[in-house]
Protein backbone atom coordinates (compact mmCIF):
# COMPACT_ATOMS: atom_id res chain seq x y z
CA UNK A 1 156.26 148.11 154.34
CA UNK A 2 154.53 150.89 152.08
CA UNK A 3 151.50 152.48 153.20
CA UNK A 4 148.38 151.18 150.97
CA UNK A 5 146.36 154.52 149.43
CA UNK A 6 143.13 154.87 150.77
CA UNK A 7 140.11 153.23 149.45
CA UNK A 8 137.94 155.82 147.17
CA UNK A 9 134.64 156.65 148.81
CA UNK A 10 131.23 154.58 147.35
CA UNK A 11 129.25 155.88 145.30
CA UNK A 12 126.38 157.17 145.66
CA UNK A 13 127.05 157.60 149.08
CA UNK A 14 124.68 157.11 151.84
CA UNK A 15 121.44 158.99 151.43
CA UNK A 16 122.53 162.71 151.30
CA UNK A 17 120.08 165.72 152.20
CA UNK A 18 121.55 168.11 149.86
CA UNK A 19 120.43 168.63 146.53
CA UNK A 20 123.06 167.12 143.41
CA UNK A 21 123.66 168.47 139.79
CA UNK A 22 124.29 165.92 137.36
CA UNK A 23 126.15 166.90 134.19
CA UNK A 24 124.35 164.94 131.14
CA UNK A 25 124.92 164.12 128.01
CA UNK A 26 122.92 161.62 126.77
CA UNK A 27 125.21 158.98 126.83
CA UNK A 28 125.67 155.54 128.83
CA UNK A 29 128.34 156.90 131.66
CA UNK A 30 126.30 159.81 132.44
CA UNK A 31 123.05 158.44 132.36
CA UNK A 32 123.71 155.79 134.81
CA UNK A 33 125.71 157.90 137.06
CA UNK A 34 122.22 160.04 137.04
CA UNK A 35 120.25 157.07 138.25
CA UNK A 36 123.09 156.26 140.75
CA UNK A 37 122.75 159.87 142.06
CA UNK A 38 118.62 159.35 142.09
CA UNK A 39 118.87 156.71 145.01
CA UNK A 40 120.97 158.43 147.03
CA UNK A 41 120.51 162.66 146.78
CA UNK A 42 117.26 164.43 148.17
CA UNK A 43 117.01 166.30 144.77
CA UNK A 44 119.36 165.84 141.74
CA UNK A 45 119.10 168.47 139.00
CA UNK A 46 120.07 167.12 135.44
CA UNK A 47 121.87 169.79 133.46
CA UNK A 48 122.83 169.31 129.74
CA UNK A 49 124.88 171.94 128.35
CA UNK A 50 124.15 173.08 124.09
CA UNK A 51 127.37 174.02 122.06
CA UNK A 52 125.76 173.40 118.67
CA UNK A 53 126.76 169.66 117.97
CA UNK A 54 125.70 168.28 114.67
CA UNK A 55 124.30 165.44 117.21
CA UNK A 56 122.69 167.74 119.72
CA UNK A 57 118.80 167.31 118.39
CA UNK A 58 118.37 163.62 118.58
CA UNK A 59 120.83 163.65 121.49
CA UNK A 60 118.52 165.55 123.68
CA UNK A 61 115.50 163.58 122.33
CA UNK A 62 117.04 160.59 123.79
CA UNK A 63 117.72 161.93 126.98
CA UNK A 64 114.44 163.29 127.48
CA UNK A 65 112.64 159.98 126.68
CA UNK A 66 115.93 158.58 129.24
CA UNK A 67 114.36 161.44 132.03
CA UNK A 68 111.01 160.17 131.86
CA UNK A 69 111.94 156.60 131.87
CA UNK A 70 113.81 156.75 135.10
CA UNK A 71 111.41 159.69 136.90
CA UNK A 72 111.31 159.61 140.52
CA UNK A 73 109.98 162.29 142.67
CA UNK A 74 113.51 163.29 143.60
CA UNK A 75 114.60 163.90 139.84
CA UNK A 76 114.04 167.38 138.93
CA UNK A 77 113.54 168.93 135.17
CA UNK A 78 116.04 169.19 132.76
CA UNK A 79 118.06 172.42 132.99
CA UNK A 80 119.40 173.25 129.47
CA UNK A 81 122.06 175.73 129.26
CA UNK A 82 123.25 177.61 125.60
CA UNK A 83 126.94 177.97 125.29
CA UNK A 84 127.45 178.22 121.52
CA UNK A 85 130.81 177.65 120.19
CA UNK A 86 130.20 178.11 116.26
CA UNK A 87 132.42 181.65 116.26
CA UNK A 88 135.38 179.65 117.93
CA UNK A 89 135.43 176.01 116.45
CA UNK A 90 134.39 177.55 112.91
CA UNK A 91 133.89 174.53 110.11
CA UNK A 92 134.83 172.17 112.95
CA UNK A 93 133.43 168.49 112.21
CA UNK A 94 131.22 168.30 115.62
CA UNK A 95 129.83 171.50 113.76
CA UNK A 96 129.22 170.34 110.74
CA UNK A 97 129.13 166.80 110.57
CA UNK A 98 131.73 166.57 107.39
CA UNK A 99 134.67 164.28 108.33
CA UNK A 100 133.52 162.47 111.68
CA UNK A 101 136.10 160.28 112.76
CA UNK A 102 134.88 156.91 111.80
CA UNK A 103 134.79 153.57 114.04
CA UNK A 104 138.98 152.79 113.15
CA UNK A 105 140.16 156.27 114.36
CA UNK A 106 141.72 156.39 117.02
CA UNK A 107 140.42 158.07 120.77
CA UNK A 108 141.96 161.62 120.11
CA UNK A 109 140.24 161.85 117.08
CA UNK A 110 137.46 162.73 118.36
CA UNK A 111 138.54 165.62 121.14
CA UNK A 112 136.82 168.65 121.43
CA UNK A 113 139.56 171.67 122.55
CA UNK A 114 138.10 173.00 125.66
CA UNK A 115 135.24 171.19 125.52
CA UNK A 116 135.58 170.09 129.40
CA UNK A 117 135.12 174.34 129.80
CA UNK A 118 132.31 174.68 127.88
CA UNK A 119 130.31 172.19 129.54
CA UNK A 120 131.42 173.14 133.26
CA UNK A 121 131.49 177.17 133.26
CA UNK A 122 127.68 177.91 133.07
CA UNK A 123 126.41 174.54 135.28
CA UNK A 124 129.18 175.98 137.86
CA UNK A 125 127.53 179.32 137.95
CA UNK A 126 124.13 177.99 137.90
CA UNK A 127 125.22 175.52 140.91
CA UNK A 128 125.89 178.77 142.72
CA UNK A 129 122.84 181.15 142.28
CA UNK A 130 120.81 177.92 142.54
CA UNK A 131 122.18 176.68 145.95
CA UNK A 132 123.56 173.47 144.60
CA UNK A 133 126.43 172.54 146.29
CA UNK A 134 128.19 170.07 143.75
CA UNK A 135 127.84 169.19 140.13
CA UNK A 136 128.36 165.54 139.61
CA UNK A 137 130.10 164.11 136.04
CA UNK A 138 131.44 161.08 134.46
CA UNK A 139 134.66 160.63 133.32
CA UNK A 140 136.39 157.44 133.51
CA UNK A 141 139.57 155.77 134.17
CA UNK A 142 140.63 155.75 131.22
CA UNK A 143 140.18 159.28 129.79
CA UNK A 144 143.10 160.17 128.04
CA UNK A 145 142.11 163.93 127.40
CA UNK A 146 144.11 166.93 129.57
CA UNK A 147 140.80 168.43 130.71
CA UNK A 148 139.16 165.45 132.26
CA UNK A 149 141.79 164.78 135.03
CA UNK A 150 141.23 166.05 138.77
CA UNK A 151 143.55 168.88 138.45
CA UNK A 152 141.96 170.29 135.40
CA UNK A 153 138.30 169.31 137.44
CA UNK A 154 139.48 170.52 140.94
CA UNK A 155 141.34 174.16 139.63
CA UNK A 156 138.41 175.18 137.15
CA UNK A 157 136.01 174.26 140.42
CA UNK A 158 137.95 176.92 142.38
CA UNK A 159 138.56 179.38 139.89
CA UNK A 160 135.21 179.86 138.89
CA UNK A 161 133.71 179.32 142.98
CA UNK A 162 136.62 182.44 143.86
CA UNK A 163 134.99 184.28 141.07
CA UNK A 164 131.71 184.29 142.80
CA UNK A 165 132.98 184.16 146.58
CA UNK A 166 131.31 181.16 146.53
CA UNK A 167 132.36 177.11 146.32
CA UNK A 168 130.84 174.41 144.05
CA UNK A 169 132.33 171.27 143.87
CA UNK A 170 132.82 169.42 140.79
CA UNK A 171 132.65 165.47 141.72
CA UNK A 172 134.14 162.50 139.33
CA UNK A 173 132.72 159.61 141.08
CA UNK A 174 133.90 156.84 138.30
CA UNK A 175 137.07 158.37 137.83
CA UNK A 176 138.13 158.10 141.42
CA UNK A 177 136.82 154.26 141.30
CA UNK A 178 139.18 153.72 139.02
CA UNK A 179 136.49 152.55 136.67
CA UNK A 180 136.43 151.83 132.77
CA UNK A 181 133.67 151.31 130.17
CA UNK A 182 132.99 147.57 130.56
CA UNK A 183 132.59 148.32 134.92
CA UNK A 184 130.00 151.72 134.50
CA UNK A 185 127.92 149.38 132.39
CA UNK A 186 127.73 146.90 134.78
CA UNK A 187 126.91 149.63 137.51
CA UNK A 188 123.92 150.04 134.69
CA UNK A 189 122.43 146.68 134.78
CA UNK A 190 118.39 147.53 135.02
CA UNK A 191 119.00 151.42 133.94
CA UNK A 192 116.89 151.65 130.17
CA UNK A 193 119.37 151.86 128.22
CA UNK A 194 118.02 151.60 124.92
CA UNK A 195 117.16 155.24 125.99
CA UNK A 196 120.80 156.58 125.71
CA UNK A 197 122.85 158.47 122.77
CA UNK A 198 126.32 157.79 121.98
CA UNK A 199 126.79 158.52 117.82
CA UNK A 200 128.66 161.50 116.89
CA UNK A 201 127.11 161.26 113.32
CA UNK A 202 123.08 160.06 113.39
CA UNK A 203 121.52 158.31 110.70
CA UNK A 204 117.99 158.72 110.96
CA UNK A 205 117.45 159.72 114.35
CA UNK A 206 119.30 156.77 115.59
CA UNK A 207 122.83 155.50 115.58
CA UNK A 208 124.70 155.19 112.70
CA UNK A 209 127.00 152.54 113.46
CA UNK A 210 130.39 154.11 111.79
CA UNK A 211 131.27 156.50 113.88
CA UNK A 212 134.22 156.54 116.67
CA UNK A 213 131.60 156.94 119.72
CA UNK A 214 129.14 153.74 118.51
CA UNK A 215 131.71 151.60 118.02
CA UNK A 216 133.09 152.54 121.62
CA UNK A 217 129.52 151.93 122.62
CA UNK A 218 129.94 148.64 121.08
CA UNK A 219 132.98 147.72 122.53
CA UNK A 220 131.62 148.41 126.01
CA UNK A 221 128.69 146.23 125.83
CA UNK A 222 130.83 143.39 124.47
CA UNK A 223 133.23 144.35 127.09
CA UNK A 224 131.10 143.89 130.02
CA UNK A 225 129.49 140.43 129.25
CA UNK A 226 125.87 142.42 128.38
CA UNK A 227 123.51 142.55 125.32
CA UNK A 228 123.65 146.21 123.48
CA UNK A 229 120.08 147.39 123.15
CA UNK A 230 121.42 149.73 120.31
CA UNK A 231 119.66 150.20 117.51
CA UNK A 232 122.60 150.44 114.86
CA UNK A 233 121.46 152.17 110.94
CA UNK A 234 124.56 150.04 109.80
């Protein structure tokens, strides 16, 4: 008879003493796996990471109304590290906004080359002088991408921990659940999420409606059962 795998530890885990870095985006998955982290961690450190998006501006304004929704005495300030990518990605479309891969492309249409680097190298290195002993993000399931696996997670971890004789942990809660869209939003169920950012192409500060990343937002509100608190220009 074959041995079952083991079940993948809860999260958040019992109340933890250390302190927790949370990688954040703005969006739904990492905004609830930051209020997740808030009931369980002694201090959890929100860290968004700037590349020069065309979304980045009203991104971080709706994370920063999301921060003070959800404040708790635990929940630290945002830490907001540069790492500008305009002298690699050139006329990229997450650059400039021309060409965004509308609501019918498909999911590689929308990946960002080393984009899981970016956003990991300086919140690594700031785990370390800092004392933080993990950095918490959330991919899911069902990322198809080559940088969002635990390989790619686990080796850049240790790569950049040997580089500073030190060790930082990069943890993928959801992923190792097994989890998808529809499940995270569940997991979400009381987190304000009319506070959260998804578009890849705003319209008006808000949403546009006909990009790739609303209509996943769409699908995973329809997905799991709940009402989408969205605010749509179209």
């Amino acid at each position: 008879m074959p041995r079952m795998a083991p079940a993948p530890p809860p999260w958040p885990p019992e109340p933890d003493p250390s302190p927790l870095a949370v990688l954040v985006s703005g969006g739904l998955d990492s905004a609830i796996l930051l209020a997740e982290a808030v009931t369980a961690f002694a201090a959890v450190h929100p860290v968004y990471v700037q590349v020069g998006s065309h979304w980045e501006a009203v991104e971080l304004a709706y994370l920063r109304r999301f921060l003070d929704a959800v404040a708790a005495p635990n929940l630290r300030p945002l830490t907001v590290l540069a790492q500008p990518i305009a002298d690699v990605y050139g006329a990229h479309w997450s650059l400039t906004g021309d060409g965004v891969p509308a609501s019918d492309s498909p999911d590689d249409a929308v990946f960002l080359p080393g984009r899981n680097v970016l956003l990991l190298a300086k919140p690594l290195l700031w785990c370390h002088l800092n004392r933080v002993p993990a950095i918490a993000t959330a991919p899911l399931a069902s990322n198809p991408f080559p940088d969002a696996d635990a390989a790619f997670y686990d080796g850049f971890a240790g790569v950049v921990s040997r580089a500073v004789a030190g060790r930082v942990r990069v943890l993928r809660p959801y992923a190792d659940l097994g989890l998808r869209k529809a499940d995270v939003l569940r997991r979400g169920v009381g987190v304000p999420l009319a506070h959260t950012f998804s578009c890849i192409d705003p319209a008006g500060g808000s949403h546009c409606g006909r990009c790739n990343k609303c209509a996943e937002r769409r699908h995973g509100f329809r997905d799991a059962g709940l009402p989408d608190p969205t605010t749509y220009a179209h």
